[in-house]
PDB file of N, CA and C in Angstrom:
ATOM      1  N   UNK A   1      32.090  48.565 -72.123  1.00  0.00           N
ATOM      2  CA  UNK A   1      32.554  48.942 -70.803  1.00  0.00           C
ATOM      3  C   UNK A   1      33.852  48.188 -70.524  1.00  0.00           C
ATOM      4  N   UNK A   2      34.826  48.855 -70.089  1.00  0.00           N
ATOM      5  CA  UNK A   2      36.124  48.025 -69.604  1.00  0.00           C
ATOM      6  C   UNK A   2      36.315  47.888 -68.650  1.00  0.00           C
ATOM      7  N   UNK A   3      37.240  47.048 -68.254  1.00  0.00           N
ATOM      8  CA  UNK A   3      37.404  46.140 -67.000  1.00  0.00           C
ATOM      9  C   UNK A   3      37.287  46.922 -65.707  1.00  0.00           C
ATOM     10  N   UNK A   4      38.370  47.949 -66.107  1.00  0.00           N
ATOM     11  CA  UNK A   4      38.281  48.939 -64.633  1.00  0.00           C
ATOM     12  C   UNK A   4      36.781  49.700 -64.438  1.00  0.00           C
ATOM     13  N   UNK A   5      36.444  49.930 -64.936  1.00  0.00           N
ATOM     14  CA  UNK A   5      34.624  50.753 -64.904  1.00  0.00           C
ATOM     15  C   UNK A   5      33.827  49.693 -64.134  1.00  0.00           C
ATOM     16  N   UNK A   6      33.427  48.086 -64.769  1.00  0.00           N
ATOM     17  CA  UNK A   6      33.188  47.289 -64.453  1.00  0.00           C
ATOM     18  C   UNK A   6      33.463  46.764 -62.889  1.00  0.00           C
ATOM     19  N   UNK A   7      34.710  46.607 -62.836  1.00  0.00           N
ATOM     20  CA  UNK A   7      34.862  46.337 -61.089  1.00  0.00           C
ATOM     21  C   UNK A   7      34.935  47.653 -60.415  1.00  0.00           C
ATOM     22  N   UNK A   8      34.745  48.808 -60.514  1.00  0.00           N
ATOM     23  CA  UNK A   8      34.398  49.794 -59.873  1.00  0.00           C
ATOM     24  C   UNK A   8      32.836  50.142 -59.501  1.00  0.00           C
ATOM     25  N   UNK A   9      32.172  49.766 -60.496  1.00  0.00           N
ATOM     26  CA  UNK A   9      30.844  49.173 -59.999  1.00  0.00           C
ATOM     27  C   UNK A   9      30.688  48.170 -59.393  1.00  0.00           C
ATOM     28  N   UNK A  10      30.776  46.924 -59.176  1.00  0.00           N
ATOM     29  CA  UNK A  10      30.650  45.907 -58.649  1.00  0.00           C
ATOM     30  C   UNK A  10      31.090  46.574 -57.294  1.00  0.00           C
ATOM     31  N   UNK A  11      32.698  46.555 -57.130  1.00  0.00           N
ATOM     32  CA  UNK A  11      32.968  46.834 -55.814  1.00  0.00           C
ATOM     33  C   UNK A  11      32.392  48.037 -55.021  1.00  0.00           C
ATOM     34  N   UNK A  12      31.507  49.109 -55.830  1.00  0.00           N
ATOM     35  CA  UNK A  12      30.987  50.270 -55.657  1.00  0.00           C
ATOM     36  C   UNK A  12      29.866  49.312 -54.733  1.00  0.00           C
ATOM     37  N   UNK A  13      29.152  48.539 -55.992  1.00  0.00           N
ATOM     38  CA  UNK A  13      27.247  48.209 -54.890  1.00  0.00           C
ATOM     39  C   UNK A  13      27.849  47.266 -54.216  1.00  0.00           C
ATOM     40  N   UNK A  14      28.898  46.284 -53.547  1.00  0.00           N
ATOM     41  CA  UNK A  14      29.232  45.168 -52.943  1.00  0.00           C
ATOM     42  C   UNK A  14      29.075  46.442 -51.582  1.00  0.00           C
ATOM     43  N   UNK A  15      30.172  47.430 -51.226  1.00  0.00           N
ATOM     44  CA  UNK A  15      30.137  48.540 -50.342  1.00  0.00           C
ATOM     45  C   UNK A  15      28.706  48.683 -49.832  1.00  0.00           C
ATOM     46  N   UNK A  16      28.182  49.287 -51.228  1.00  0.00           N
ATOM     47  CA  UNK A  16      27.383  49.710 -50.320  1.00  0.00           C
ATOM     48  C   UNK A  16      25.470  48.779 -49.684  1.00  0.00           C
ATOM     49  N   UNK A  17      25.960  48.309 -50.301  1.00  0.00           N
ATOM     50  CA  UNK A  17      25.168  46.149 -49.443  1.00  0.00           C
ATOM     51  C   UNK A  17      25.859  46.354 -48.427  1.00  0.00           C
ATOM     52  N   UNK A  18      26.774  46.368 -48.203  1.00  0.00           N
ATOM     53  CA  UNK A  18      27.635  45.929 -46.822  1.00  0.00           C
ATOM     54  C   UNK A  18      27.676  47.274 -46.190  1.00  0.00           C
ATOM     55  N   UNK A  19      27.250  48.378 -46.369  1.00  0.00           N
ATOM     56  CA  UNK A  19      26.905  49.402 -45.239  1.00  0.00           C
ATOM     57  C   UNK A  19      25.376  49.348 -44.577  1.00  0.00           C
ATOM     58  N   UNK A  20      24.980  49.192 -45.773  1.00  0.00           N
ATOM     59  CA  UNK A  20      23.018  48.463 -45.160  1.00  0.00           C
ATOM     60  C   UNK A  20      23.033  47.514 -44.293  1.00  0.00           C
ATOM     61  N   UNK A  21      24.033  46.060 -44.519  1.00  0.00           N
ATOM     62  CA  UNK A  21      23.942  45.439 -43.425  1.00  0.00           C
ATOM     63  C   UNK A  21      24.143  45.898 -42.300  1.00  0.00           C
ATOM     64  N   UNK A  22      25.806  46.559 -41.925  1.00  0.00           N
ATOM     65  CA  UNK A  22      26.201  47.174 -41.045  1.00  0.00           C
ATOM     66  C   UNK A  22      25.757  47.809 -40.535  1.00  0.00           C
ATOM     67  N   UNK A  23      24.827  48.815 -41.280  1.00  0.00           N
ATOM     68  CA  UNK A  23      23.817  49.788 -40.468  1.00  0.00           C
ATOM     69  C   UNK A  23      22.949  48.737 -39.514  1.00  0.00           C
ATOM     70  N   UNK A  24      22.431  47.909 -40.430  1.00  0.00           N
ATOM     71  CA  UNK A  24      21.023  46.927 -39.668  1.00  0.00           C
ATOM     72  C   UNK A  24      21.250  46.338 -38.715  1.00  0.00           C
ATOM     73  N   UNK A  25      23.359  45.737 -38.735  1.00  0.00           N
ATOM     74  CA  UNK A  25      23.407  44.783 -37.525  1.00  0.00           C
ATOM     75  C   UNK A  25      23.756  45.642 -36.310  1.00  0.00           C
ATOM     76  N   UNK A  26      24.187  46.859 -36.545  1.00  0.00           N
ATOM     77  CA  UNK A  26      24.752  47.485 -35.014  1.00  0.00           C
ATOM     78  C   UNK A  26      23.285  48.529 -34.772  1.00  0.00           C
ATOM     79  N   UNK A  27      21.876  48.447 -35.588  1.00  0.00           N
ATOM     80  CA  UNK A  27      20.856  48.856 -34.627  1.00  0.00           C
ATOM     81  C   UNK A  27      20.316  47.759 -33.756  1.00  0.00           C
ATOM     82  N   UNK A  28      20.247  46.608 -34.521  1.00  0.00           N
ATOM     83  CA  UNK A  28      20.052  45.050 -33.730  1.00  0.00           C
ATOM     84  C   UNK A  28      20.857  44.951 -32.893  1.00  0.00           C
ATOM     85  N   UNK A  29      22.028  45.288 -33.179  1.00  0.00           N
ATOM     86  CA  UNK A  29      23.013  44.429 -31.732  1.00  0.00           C
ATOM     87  C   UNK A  29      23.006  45.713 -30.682  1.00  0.00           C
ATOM     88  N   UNK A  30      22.416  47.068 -30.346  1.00  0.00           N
ATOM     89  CA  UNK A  30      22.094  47.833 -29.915  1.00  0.00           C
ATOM     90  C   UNK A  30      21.010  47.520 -29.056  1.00  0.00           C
ATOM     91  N   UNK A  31      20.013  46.969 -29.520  1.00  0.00           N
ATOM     92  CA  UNK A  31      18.916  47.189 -28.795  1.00  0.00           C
ATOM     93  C   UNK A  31      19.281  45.753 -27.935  1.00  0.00           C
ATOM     94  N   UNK A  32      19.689  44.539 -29.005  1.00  0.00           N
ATOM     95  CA  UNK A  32      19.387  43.500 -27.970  1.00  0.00           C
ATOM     96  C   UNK A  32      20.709  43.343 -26.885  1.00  0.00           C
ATOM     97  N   UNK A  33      21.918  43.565 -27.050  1.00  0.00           N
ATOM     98  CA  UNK A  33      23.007  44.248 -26.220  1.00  0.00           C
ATOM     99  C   UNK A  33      22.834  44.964 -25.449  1.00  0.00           C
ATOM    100  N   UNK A  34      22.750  45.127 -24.022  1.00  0.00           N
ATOM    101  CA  UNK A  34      22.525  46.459 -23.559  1.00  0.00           C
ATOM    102  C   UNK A  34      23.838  46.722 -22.840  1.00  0.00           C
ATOM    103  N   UNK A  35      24.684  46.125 -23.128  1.00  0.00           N
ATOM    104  CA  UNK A  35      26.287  46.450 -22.263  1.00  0.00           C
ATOM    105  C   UNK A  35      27.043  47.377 -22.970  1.00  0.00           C
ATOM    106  N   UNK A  36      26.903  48.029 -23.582  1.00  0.00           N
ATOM    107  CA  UNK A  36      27.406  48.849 -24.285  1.00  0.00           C
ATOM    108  C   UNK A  36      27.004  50.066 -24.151  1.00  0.00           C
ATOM    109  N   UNK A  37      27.490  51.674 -24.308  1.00  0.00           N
ATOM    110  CA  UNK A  37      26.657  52.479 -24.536  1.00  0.00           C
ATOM    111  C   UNK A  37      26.027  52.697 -25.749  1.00  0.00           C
ATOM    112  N   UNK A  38      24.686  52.998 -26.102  1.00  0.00           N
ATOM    113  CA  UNK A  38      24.331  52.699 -27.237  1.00  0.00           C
ATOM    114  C   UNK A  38      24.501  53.752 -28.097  1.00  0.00           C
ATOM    115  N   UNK A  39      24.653  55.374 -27.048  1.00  0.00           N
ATOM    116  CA  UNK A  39      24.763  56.308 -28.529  1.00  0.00           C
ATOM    117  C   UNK A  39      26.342  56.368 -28.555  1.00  0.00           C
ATOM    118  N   UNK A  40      26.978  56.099 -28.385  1.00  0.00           N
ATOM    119  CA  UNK A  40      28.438  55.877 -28.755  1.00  0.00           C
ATOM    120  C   UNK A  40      28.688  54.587 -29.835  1.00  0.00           C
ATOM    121  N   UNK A  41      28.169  53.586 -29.870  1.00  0.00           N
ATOM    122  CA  UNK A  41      27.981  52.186 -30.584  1.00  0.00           C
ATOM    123  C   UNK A  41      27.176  52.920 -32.014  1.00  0.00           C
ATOM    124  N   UNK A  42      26.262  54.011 -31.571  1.00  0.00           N
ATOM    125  CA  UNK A  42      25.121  54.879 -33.016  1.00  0.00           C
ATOM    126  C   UNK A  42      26.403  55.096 -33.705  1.00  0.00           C
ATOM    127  N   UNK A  43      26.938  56.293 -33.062  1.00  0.00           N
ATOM    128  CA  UNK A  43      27.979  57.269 -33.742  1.00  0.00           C
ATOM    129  C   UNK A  43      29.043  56.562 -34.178  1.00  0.00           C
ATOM    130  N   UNK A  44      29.887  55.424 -33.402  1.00  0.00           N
ATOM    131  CA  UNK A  44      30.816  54.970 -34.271  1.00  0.00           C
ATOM    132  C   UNK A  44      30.566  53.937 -35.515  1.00  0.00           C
ATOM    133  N   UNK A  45      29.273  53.190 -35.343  1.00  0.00           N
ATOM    134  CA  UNK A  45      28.675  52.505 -36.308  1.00  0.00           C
ATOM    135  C   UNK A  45      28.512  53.389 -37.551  1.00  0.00           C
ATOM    136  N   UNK A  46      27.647  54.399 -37.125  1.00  0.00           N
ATOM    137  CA  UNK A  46      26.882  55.278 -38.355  1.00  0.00           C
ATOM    138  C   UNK A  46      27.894  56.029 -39.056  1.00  0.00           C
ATOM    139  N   UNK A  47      28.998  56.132 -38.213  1.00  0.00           N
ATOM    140  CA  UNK A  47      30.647  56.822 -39.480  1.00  0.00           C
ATOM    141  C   UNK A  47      30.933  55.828 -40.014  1.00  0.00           C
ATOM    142  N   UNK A  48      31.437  54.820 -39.540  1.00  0.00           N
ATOM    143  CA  UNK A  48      31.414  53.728 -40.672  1.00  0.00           C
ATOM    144  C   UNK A  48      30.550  53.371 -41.834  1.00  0.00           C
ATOM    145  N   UNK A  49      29.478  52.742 -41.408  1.00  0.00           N
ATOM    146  CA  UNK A  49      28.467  52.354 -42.369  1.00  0.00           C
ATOM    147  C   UNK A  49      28.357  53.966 -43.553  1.00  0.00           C
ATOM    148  N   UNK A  50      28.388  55.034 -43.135  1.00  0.00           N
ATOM    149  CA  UNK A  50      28.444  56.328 -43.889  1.00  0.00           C
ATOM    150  C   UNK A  50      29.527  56.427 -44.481  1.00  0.00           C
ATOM    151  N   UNK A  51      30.860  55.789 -44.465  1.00  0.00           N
ATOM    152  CA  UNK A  51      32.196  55.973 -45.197  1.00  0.00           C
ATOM    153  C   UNK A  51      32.035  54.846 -46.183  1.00  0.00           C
ATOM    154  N   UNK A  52      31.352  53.515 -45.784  1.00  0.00           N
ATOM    155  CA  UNK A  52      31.536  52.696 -46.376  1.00  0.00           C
ATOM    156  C   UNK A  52      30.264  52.807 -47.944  1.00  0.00           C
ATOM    157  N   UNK A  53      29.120  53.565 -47.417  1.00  0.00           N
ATOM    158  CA  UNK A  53      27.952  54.056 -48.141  1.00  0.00           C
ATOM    159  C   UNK A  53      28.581  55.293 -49.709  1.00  0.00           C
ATOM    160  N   UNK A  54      29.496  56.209 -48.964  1.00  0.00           N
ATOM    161  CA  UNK A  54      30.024  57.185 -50.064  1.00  0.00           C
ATOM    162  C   UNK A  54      31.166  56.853 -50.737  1.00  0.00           C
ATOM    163  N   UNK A  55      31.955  55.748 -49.963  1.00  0.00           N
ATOM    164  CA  UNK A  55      32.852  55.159 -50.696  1.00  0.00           C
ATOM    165  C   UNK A  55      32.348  54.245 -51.873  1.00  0.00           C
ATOM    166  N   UNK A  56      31.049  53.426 -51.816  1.00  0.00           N
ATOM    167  CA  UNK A  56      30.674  52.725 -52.860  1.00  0.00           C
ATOM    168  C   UNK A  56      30.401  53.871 -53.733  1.00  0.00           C
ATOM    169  N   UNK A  57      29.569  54.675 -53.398  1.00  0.00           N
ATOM    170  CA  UNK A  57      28.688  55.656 -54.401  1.00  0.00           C
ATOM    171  C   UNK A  57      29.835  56.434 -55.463  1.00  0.00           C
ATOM    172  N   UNK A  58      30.706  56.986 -54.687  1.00  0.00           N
ATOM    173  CA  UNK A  58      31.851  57.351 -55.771  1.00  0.00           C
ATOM    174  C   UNK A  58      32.347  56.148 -56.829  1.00  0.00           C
ATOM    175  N   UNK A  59      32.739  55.218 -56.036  1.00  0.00           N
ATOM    176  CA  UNK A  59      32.910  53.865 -56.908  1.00  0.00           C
ATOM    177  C   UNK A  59      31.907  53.846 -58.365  1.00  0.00           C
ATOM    178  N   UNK A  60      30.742  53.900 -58.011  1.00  0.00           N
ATOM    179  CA  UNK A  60      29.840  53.993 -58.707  1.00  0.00           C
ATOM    180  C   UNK A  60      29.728  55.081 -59.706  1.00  0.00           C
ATOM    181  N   UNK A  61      29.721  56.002 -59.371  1.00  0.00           N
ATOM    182  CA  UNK A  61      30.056  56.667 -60.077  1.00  0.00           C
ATOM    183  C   UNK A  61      31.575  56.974 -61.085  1.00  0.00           C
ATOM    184  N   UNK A  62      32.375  56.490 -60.481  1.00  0.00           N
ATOM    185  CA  UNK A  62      33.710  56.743 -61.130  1.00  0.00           C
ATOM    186  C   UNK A  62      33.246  55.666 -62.532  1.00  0.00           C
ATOM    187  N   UNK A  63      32.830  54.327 -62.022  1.00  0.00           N
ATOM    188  CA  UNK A  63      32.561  53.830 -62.879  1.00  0.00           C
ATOM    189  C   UNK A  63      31.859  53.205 -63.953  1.00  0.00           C
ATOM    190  N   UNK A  64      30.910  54.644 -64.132  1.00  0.00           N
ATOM    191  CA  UNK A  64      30.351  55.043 -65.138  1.00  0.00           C
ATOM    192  C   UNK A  64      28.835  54.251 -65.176  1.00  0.00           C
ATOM    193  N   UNK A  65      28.661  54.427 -66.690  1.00  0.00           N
ATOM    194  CA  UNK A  65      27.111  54.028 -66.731  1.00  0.00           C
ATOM    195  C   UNK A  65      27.264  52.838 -67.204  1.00  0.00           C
ATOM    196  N   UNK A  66      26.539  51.655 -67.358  1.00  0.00           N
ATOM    197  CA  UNK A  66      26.033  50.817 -68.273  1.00  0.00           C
ATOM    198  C   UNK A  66      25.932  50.802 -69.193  1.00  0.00           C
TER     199      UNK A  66
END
């Protein structure tokens, strides 16, 4: 496997770890926040965490198998 395949995976599952969090911290900071509106805080959270989710997965895929 070469270098570029290699950090295209890595940075592929690093993404998408960090959309799981993101998902987890803006349902937490949702419920225990209540100054916010919360389905506006859903929707702009959940495009993110969802860009950041298909952006790894292509990553992942671009860079190949094991």
């Amino acid at each position: 496997m070469n270098k570029k395949n290699r950090v295209l995976r890595e940075v592929g599952k690093v993404l998408i770890n960090f959309g799981n969090l993101a998902f987890a911290s803006l349902v937490l900071g949702s419920i225990i926040r209540g100054d916010y509106d919360k389905l506006l805080l859903i929707l702009v959270g959940g495009f993110i965490v969802a860009l950041f989710i298909t952006i790894g997965i292509i990553m992942l895929i671009t860079g190949g198998e094991e």
